[in-house]
PDB file of N, CA and C in Angstrom:
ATOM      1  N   UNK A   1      19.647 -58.452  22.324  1.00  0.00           N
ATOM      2  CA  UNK A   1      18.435 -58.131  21.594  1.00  0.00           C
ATOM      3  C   UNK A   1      17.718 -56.979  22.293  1.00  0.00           C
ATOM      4  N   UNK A   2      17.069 -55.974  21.481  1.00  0.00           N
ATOM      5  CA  UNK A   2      16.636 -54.991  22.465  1.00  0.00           C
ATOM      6  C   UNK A   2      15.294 -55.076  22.097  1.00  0.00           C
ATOM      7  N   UNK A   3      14.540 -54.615  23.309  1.00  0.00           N
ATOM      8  CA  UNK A   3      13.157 -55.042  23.921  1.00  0.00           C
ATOM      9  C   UNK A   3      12.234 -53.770  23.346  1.00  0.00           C
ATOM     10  N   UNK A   4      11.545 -53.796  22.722  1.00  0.00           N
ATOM     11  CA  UNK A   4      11.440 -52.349  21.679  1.00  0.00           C
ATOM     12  C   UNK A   4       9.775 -52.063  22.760  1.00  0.00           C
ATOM     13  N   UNK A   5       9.426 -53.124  23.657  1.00  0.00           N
ATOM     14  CA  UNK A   5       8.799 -52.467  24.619  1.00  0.00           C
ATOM     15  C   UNK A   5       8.293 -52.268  25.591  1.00  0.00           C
ATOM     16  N   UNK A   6       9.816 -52.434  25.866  1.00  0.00           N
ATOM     17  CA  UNK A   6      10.142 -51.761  27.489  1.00  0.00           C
ATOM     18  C   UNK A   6      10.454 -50.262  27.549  1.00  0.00           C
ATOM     19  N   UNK A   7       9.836 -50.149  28.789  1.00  0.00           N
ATOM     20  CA  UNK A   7      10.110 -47.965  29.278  1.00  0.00           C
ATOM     21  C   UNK A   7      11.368 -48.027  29.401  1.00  0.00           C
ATOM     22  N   UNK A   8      11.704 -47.093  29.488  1.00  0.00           N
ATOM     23  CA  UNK A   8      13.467 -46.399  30.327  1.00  0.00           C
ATOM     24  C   UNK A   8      13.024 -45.305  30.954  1.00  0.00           C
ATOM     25  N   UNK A   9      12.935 -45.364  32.182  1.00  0.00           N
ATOM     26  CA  UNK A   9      12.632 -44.375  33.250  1.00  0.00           C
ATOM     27  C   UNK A   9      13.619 -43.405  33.110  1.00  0.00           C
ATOM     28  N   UNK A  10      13.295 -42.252  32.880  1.00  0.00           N
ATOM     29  CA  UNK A  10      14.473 -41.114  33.088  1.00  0.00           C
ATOM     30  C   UNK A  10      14.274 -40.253  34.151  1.00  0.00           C
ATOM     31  N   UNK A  11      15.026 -40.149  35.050  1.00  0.00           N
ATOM     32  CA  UNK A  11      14.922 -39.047  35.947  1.00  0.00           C
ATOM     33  C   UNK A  11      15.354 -37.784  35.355  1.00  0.00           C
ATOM     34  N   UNK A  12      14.633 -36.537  36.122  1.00  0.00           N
ATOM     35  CA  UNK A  12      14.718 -35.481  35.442  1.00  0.00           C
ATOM     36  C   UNK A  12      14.992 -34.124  36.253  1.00  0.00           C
ATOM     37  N   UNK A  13      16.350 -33.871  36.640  1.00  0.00           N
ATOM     38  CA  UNK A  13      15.713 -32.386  38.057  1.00  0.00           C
ATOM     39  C   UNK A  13      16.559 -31.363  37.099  1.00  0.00           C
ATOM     40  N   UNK A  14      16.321 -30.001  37.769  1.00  0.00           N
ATOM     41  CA  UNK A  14      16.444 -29.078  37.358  1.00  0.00           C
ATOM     42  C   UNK A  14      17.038 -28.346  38.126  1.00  0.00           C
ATOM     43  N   UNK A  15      18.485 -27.323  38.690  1.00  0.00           N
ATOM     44  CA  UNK A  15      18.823 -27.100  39.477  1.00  0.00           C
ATOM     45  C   UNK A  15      18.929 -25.428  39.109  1.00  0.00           C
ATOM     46  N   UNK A  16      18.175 -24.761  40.091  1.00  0.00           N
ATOM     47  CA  UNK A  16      18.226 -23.266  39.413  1.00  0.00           C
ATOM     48  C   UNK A  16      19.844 -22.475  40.081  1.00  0.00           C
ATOM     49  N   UNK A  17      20.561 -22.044  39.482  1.00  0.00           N
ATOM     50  CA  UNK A  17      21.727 -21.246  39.899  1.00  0.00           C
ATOM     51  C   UNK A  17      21.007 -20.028  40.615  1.00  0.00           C
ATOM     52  N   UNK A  18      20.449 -19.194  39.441  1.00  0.00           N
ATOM     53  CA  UNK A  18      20.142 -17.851  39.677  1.00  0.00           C
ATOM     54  C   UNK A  18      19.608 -17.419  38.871  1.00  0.00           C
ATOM     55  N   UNK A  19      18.645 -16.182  38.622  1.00  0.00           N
ATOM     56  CA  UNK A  19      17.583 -15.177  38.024  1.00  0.00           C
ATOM     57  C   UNK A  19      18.644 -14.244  37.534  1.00  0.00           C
ATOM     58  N   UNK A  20      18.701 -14.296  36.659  1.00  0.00           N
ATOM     59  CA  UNK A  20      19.475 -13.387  35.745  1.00  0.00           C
ATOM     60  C   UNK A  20      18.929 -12.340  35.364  1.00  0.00           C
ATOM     61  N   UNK A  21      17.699 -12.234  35.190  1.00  0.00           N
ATOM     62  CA  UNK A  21      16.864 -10.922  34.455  1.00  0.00           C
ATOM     63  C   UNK A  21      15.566 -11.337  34.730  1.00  0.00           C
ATOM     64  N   UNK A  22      14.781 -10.464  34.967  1.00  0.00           N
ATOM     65  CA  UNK A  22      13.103 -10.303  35.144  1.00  0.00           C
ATOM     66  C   UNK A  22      12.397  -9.294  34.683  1.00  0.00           C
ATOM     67  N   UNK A  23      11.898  -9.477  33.443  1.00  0.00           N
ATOM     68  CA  UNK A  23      11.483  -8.308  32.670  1.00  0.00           C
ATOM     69  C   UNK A  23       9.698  -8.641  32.401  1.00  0.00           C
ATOM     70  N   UNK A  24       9.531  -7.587  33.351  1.00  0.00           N
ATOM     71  CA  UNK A  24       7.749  -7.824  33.856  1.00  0.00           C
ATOM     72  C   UNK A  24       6.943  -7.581  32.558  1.00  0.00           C
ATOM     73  N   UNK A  25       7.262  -6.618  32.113  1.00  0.00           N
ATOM     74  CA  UNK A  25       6.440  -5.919  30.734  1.00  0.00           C
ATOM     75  C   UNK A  25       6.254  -7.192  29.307  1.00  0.00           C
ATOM     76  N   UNK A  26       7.684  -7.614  29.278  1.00  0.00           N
ATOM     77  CA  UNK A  26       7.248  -8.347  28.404  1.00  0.00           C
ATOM     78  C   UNK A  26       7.262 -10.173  28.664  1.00  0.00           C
ATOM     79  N   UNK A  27       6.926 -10.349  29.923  1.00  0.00           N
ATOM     80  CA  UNK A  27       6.944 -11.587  30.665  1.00  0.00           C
ATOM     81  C   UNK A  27       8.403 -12.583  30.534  1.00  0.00           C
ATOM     82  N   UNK A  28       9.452 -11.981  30.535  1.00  0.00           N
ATOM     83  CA  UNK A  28      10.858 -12.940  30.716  1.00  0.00           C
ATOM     84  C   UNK A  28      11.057 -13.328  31.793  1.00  0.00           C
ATOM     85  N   UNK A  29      12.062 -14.386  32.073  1.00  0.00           N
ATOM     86  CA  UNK A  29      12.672 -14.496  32.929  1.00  0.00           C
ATOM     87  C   UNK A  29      13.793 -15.138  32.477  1.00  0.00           C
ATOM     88  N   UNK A  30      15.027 -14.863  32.436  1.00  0.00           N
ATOM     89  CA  UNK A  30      16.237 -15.264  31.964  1.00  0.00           C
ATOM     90  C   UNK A  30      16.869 -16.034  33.547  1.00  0.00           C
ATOM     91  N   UNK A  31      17.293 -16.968  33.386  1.00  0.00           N
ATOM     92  CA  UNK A  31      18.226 -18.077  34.631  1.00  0.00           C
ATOM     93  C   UNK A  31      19.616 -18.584  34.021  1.00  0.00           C
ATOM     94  N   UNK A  32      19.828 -18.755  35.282  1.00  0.00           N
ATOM     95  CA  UNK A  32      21.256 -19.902  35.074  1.00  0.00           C
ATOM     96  C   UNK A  32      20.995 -21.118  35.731  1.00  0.00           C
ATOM     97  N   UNK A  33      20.656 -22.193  35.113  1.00  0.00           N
ATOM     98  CA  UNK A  33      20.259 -23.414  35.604  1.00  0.00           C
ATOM     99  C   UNK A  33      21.323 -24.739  34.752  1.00  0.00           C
ATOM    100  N   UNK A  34      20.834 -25.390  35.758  1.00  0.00           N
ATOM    101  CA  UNK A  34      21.522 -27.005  35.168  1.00  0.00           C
ATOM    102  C   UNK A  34      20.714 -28.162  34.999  1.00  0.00           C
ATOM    103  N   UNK A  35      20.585 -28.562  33.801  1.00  0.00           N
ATOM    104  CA  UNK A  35      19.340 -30.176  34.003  1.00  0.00           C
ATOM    105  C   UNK A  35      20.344 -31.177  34.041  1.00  0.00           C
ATOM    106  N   UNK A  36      19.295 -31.790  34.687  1.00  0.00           N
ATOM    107  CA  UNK A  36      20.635 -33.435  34.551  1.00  0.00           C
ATOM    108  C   UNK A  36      19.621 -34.277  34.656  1.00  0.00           C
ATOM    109  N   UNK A  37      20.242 -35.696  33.796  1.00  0.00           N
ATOM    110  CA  UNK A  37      18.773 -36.603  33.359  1.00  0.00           C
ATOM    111  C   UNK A  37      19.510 -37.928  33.831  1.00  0.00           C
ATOM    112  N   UNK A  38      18.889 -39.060  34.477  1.00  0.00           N
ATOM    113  CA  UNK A  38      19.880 -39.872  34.849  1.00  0.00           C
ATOM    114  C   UNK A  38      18.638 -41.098  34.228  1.00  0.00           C
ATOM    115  N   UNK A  39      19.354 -42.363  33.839  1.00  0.00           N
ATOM    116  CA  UNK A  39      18.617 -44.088  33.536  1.00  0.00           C
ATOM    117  C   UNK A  39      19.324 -44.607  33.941  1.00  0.00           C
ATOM    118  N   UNK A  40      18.942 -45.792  33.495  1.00  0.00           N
ATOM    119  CA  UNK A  40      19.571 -47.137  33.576  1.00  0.00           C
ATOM    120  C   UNK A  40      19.311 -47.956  32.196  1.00  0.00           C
ATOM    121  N   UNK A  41      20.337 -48.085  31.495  1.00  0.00           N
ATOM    122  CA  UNK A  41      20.781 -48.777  30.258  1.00  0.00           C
ATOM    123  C   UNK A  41      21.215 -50.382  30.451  1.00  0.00           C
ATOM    124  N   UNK A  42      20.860 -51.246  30.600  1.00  0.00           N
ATOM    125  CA  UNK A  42      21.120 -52.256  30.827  1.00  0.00           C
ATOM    126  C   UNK A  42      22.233 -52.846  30.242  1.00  0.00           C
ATOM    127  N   UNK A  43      22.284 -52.368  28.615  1.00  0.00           N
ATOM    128  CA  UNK A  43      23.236 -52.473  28.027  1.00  0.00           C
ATOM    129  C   UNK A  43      24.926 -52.315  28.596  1.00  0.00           C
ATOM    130  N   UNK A  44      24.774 -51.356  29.210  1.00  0.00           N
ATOM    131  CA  UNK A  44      25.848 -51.112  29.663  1.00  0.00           C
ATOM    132  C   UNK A  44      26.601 -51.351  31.479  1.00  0.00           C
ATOM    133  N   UNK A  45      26.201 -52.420  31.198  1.00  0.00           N
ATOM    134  CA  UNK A  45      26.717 -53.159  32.878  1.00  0.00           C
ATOM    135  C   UNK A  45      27.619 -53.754  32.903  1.00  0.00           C
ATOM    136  N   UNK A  46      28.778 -53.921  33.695  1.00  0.00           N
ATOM    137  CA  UNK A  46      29.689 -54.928  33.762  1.00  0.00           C
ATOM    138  C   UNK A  46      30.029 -55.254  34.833  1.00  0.00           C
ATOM    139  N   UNK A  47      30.887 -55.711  35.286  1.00  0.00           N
ATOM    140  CA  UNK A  47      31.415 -56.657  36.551  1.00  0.00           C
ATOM    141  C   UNK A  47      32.781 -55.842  37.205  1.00  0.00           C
ATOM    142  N   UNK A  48      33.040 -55.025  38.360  1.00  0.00           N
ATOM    143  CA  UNK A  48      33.549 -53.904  38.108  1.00  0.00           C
ATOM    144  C   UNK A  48      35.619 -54.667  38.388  1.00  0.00           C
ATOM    145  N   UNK A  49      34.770 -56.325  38.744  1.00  0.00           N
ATOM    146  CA  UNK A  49      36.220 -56.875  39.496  1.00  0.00           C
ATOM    147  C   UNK A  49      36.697 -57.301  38.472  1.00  0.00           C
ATOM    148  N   UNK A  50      35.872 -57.587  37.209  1.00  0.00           N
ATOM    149  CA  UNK A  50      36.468 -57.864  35.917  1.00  0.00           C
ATOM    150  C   UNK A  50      37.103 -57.026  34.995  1.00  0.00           C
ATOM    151  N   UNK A  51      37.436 -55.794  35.165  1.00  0.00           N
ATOM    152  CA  UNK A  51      38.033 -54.590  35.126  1.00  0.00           C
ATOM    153  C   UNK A  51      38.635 -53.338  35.761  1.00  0.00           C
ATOM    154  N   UNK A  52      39.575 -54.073  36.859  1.00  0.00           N
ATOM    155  CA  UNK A  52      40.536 -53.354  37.472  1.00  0.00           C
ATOM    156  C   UNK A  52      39.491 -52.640  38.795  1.00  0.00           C
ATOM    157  N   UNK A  53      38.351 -53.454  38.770  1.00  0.00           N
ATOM    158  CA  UNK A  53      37.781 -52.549  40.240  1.00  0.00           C
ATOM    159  C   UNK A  53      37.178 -50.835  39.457  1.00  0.00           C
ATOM    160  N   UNK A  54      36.859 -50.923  38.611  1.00  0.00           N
ATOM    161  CA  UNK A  54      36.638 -49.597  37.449  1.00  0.00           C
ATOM    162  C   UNK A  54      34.994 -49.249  37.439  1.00  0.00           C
ATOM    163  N   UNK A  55      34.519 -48.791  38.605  1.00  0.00           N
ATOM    164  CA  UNK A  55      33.442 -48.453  38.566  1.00  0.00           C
ATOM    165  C   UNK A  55      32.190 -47.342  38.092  1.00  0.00           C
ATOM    166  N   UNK A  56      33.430 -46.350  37.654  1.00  0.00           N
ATOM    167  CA  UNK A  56      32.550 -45.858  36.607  1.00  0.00           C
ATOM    168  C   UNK A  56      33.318 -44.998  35.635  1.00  0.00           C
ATOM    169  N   UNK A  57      33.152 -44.724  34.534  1.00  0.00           N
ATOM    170  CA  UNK A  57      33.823 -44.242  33.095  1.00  0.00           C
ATOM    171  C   UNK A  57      32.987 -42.994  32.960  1.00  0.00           C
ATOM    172  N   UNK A  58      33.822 -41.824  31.850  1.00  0.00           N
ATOM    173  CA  UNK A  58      33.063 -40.784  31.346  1.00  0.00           C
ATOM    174  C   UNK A  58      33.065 -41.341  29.725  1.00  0.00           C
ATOM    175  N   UNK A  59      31.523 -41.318  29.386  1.00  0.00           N
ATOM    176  CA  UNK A  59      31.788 -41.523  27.902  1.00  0.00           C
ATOM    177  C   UNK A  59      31.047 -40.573  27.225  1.00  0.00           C
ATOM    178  N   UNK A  60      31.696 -40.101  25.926  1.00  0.00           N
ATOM    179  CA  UNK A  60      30.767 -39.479  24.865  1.00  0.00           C
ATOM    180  C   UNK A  60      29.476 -39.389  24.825  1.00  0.00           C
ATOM    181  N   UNK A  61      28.970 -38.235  24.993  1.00  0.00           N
ATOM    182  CA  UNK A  61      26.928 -38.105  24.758  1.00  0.00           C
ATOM    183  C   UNK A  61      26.383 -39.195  23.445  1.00  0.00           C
ATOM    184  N   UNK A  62      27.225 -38.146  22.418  1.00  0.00           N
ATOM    185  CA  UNK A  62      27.426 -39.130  21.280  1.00  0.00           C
ATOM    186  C   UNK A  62      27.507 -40.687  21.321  1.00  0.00           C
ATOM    187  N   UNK A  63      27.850 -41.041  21.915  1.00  0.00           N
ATOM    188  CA  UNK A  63      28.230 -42.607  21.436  1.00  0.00           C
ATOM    189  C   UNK A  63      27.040 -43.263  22.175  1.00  0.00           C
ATOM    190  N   UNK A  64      26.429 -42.479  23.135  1.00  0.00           N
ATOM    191  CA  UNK A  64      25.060 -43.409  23.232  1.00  0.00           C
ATOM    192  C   UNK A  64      23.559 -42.621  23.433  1.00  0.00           C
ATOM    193  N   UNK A  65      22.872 -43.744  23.783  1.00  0.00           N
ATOM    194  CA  UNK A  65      21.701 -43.202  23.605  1.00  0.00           C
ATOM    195  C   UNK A  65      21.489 -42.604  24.987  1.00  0.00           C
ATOM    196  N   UNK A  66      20.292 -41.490  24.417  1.00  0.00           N
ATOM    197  CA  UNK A  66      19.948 -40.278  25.523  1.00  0.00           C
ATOM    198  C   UNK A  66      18.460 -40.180  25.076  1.00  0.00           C
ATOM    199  N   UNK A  67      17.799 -39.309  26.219  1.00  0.00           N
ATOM    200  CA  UNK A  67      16.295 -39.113  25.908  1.00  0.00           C
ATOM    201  C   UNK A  67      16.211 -37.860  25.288  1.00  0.00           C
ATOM    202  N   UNK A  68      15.171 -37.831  24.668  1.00  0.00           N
ATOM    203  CA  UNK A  68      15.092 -36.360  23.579  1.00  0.00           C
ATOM    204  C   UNK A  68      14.623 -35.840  24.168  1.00  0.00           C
ATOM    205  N   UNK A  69      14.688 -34.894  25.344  1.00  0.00           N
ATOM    206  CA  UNK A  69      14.451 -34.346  26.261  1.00  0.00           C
ATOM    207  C   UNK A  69      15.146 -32.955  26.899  1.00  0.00           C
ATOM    208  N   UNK A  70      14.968 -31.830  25.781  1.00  0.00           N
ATOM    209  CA  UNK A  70      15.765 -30.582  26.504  1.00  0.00           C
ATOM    210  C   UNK A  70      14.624 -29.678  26.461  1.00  0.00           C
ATOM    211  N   UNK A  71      15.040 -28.666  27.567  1.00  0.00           N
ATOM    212  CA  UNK A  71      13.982 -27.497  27.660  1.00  0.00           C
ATOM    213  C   UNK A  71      14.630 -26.352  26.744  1.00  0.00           C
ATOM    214  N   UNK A  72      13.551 -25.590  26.044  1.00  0.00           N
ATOM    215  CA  UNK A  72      13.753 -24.837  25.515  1.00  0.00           C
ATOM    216  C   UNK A  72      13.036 -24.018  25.181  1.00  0.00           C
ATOM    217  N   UNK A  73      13.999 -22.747  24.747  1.00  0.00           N
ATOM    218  CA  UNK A  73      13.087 -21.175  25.709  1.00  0.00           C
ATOM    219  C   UNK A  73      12.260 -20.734  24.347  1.00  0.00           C
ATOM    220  N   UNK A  74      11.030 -20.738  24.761  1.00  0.00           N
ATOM    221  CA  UNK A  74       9.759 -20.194  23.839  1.00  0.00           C
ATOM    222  C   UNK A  74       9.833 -19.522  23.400  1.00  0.00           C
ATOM    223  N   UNK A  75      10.486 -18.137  23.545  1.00  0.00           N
ATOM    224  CA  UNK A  75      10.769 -16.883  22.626  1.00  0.00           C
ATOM    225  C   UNK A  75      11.488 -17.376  21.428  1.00  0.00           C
ATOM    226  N   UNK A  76      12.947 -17.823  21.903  1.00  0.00           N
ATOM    227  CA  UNK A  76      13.959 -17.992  20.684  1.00  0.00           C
ATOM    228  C   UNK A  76      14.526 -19.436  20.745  1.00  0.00           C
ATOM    229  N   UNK A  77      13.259 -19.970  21.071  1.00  0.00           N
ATOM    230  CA  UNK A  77      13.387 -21.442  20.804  1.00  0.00           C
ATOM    231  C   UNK A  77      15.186 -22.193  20.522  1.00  0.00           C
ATOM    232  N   UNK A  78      15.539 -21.815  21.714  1.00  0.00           N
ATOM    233  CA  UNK A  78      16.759 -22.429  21.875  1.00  0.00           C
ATOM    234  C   UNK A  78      17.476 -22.931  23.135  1.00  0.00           C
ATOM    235  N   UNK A  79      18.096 -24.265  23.223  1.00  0.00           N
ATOM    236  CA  UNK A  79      18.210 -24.574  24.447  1.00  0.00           C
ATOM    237  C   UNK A  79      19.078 -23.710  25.398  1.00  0.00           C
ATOM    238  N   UNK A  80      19.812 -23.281  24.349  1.00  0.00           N
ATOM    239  CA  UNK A  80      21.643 -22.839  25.294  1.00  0.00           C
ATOM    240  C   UNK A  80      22.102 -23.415  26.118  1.00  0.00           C
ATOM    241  N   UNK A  81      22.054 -25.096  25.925  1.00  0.00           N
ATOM    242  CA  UNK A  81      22.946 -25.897  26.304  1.00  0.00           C
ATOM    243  C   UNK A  81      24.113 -26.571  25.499  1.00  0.00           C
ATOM    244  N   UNK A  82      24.714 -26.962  25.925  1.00  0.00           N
ATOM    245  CA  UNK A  82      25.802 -27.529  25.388  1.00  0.00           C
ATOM    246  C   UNK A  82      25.553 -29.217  25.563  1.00  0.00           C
ATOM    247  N   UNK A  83      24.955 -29.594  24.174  1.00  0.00           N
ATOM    248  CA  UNK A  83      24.698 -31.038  24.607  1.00  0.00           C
ATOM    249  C   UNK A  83      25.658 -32.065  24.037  1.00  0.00           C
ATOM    250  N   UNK A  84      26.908 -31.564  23.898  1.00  0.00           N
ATOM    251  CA  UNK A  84      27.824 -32.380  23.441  1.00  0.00           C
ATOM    252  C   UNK A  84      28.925 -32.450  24.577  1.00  0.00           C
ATOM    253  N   UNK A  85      28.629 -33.249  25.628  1.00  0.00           N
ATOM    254  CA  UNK A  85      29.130 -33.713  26.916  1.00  0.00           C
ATOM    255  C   UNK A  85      29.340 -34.951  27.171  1.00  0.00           C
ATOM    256  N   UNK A  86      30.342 -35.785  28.125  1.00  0.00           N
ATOM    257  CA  UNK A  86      30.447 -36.600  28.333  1.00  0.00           C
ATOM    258  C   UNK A  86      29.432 -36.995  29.122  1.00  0.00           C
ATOM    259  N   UNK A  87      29.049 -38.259  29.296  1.00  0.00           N
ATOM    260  CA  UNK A  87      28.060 -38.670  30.582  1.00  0.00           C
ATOM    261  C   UNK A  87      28.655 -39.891  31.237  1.00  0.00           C
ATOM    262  N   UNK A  88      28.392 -39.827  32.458  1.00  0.00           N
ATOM    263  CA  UNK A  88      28.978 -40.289  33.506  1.00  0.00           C
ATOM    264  C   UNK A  88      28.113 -41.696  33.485  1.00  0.00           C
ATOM    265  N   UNK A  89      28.930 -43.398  32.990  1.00  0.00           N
ATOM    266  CA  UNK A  89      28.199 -44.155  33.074  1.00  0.00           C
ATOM    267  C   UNK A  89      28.913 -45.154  34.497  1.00  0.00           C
ATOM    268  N   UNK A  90      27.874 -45.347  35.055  1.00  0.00           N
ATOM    269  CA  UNK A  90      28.149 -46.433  36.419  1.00  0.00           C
ATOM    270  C   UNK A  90      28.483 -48.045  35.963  1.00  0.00           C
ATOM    271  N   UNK A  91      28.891 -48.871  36.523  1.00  0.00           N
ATOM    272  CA  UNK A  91      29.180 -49.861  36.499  1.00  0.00           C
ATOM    273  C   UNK A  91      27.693 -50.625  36.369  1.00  0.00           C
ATOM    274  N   UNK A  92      26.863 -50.268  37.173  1.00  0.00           N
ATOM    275  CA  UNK A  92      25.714 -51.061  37.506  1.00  0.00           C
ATOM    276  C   UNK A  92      24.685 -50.347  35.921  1.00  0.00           C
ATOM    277  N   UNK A  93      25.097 -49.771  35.218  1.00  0.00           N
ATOM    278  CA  UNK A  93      24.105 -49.402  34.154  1.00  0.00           C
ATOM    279  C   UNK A  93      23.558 -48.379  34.275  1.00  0.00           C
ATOM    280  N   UNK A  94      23.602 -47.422  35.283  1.00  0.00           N
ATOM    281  CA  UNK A  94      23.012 -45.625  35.274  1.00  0.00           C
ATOM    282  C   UNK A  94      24.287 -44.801  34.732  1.00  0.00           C
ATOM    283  N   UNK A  95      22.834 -44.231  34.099  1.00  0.00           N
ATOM    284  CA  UNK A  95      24.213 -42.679  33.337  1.00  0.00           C
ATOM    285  C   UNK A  95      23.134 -41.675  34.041  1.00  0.00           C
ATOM    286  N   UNK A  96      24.355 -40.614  33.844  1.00  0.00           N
ATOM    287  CA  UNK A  96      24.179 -39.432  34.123  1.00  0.00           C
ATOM    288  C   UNK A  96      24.066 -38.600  33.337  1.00  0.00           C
ATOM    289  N   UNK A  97      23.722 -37.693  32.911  1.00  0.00           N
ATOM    290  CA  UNK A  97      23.616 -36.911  31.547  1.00  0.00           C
ATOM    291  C   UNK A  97      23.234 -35.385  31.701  1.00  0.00           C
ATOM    292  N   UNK A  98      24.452 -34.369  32.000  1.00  0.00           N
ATOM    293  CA  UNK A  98      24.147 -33.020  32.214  1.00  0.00           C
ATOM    294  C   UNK A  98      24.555 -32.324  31.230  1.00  0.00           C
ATOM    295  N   UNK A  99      23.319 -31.661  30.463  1.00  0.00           N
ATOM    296  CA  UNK A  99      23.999 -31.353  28.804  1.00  0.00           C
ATOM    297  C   UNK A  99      24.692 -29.425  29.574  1.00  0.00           C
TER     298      UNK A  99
END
């Protein structure tokens, strides 16, 4: 049964690669960065000795739930991510989620 209200804490960091462009005049800044959003889904826990010692799986973005949560660039309002990725779910119920 799901608990319609309870939080789901999402962690949230942002990892900058590099400054790609800095264009003073008309206030840009173009990067190469990576977000990655990590929870804990309760739903998805299991017992890792009850499955071959299998502690963690890559599954479809798609097939579960994620937070609606992407940054996106104010000019041309677009993420330029690729959010159709696998996410890395743990045995104990944390995913990982780097679109």
């Amino acid at each position: 049964m799901v608990n319609n209200a309870s939080t789901v804490v999402v962690e949230v960091s942002l990892t900058l690669a590099s400054i790609l462009a800095v264009d003073d005049k008309n206030q840009e800044l173009k990067t190469m960065s990576w977000l990655q959003m990590t929870w804990t889904d309760y739903r998805l826990k299991w017992n890792p000795r009850q499955y071959d010692n299998i502690r963690k799986m890559n599954v479809p973005s798609a097939a579960l739930w994620k937070p609606d949560l992407l940054p996106y660039n104010s000019r041309s309002h677009e993420s330029g991510m690729d959010t159709d990725v696998d996410c890395i779910v743990d045995s104990d119920g944390r995913v990982t989620y780097i679109p």
